[in-house]
Protein backbone atom coordinates (compact mmCIF):
# COMPACT_ATOMS: atom_id res chain seq x y z
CA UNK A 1 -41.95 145.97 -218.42
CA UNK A 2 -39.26 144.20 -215.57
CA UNK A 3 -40.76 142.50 -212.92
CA UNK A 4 -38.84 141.60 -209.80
CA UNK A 5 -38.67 137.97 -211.19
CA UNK A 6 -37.73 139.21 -215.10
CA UNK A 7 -34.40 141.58 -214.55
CA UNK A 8 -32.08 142.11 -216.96
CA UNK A 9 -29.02 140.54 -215.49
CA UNK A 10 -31.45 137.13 -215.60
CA UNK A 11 -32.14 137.21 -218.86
CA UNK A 12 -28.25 137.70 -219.79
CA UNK A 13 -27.16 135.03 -217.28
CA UNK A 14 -25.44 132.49 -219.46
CA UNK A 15 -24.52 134.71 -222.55
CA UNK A 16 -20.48 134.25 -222.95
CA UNK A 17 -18.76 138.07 -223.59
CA UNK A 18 -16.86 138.66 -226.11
CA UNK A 19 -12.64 139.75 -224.96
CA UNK A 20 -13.20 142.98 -226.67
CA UNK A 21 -16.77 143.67 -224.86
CA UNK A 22 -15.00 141.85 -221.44
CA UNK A 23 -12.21 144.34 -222.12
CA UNK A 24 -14.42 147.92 -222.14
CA UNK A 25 -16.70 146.99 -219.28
CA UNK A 26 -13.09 146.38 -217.48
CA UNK A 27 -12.01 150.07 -218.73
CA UNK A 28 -15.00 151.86 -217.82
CA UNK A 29 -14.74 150.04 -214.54
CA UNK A 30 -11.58 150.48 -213.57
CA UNK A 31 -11.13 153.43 -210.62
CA UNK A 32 -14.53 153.47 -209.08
CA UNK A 33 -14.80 152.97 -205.39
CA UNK A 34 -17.64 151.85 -203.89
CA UNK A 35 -19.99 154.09 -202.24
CA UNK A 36 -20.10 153.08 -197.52
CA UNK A 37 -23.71 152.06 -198.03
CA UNK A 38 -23.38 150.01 -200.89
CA UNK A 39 -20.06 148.55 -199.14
CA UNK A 40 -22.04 147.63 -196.38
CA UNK A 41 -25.29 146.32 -198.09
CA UNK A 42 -22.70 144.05 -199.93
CA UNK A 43 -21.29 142.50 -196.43
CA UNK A 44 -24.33 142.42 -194.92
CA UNK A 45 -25.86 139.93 -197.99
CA UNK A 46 -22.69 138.00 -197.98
CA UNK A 47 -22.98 137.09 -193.99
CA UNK A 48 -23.26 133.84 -193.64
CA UNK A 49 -22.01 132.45 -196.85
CA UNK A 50 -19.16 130.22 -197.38
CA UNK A 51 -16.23 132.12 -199.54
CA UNK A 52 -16.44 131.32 -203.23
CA UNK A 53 -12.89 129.66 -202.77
CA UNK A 54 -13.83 127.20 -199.91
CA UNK A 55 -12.83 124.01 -200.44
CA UNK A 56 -10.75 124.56 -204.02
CA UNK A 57 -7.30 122.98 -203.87
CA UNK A 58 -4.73 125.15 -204.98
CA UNK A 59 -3.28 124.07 -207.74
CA UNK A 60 0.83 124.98 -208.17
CA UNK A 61 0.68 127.47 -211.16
CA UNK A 62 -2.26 129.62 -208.65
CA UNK A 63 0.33 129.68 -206.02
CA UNK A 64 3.20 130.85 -207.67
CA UNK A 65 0.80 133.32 -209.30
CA UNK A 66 -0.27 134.27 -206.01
CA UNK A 67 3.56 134.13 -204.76
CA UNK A 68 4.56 136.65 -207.37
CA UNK A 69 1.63 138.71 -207.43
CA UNK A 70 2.92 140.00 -203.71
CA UNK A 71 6.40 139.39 -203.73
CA UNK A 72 8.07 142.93 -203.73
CA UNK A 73 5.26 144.86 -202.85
CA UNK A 74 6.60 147.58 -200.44
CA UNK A 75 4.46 147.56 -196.98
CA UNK A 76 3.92 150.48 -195.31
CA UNK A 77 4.45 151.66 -191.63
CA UNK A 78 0.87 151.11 -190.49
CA UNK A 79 1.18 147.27 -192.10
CA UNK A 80 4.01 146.60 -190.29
CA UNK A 81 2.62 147.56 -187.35
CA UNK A 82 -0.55 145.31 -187.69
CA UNK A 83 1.74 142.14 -188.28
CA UNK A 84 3.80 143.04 -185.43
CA UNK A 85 1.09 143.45 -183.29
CA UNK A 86 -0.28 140.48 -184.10
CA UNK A 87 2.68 138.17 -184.06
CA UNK A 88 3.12 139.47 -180.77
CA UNK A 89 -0.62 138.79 -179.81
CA UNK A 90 0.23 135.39 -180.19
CA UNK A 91 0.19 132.79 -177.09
CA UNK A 92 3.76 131.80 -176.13
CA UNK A 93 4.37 127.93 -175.27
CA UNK A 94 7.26 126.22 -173.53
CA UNK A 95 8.68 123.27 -174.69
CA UNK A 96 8.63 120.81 -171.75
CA UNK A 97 11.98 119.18 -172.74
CA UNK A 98 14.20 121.87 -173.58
CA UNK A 99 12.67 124.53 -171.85
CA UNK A 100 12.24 126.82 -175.24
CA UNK A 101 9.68 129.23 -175.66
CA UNK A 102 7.99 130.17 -178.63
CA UNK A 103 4.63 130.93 -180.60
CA UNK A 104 2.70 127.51 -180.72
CA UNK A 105 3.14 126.64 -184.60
CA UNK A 106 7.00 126.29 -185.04
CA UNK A 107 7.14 124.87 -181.38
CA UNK A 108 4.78 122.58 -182.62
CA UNK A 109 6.98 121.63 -185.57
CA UNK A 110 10.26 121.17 -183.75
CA UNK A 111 9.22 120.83 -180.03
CA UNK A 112 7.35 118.61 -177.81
CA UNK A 113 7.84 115.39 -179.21
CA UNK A 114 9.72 115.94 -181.89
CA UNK A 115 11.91 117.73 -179.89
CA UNK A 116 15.86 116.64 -179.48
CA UNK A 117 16.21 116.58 -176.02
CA UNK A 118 13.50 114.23 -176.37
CA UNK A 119 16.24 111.60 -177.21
CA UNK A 120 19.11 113.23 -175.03
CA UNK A 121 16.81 112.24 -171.74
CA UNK A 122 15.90 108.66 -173.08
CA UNK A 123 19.94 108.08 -173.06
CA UNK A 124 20.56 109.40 -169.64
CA UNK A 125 17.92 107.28 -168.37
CA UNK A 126 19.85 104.23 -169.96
CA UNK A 127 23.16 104.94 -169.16
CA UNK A 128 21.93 105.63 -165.33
């Protein structure tokens, strides 16, 4: 009757649900984990691909979803562990005017030359 080319969820591909029908398939769905090999077949068809997300601008109202969503989430010993261990993975730069040193972002920001001694050295050089 269903050939590899005629499968059901091509035939429904299109067809809007209805909230109440979007609603039970959402019910009977919530709570199941995913079986290793079915985790795995997943990844291994997604290789490859861009993220469905690449390249969307973010609008302000997904943010601040996205902003609440996490915000007082507890995080547990093993979580704080990975960030710290990460952080501290991190490459440390000096700053060659002020001799600061620092992970390479926020030196970037505020060091280098944007850095304040930046100016102190140009007026020493004048006044000498």
């Amino acid at each position: 009757m269903f050939t590899k080319d005629n499968q059901v969820g091509k035939l429904n591909k299109g067809i809007k649900k209805s909230a109440t029908h979007v609603e039970k398939m959402r019910i009977i769905n919530t709570g199941k984990v995913m079986s290793s090999e079915s985790s795995e077949k997943k990844r291994l068809a997604m290789l490859g691909k861009t993220g469905p997300n690449k390249g969307k601008k973010l609008t302000n109202e997904w943010k601040e979803n996205m902003s609440k969503a996490s915000k007082g989430k507890p995080k547990n010993d093993e979580h704080k562990k990975n960030l710290a261990k990460h952080l501290n993975s991190l490459p440390k730069v000096t700053c060659p005017h002020c001799g600061k040193e620092g992970r390479m972002a926020p030196m970037k920001y505020w060091h280098f030359d944007r850095c304040k001694m930046v100016n102190n050295q140009n007026l020493l050089a004048i006044e000498v």
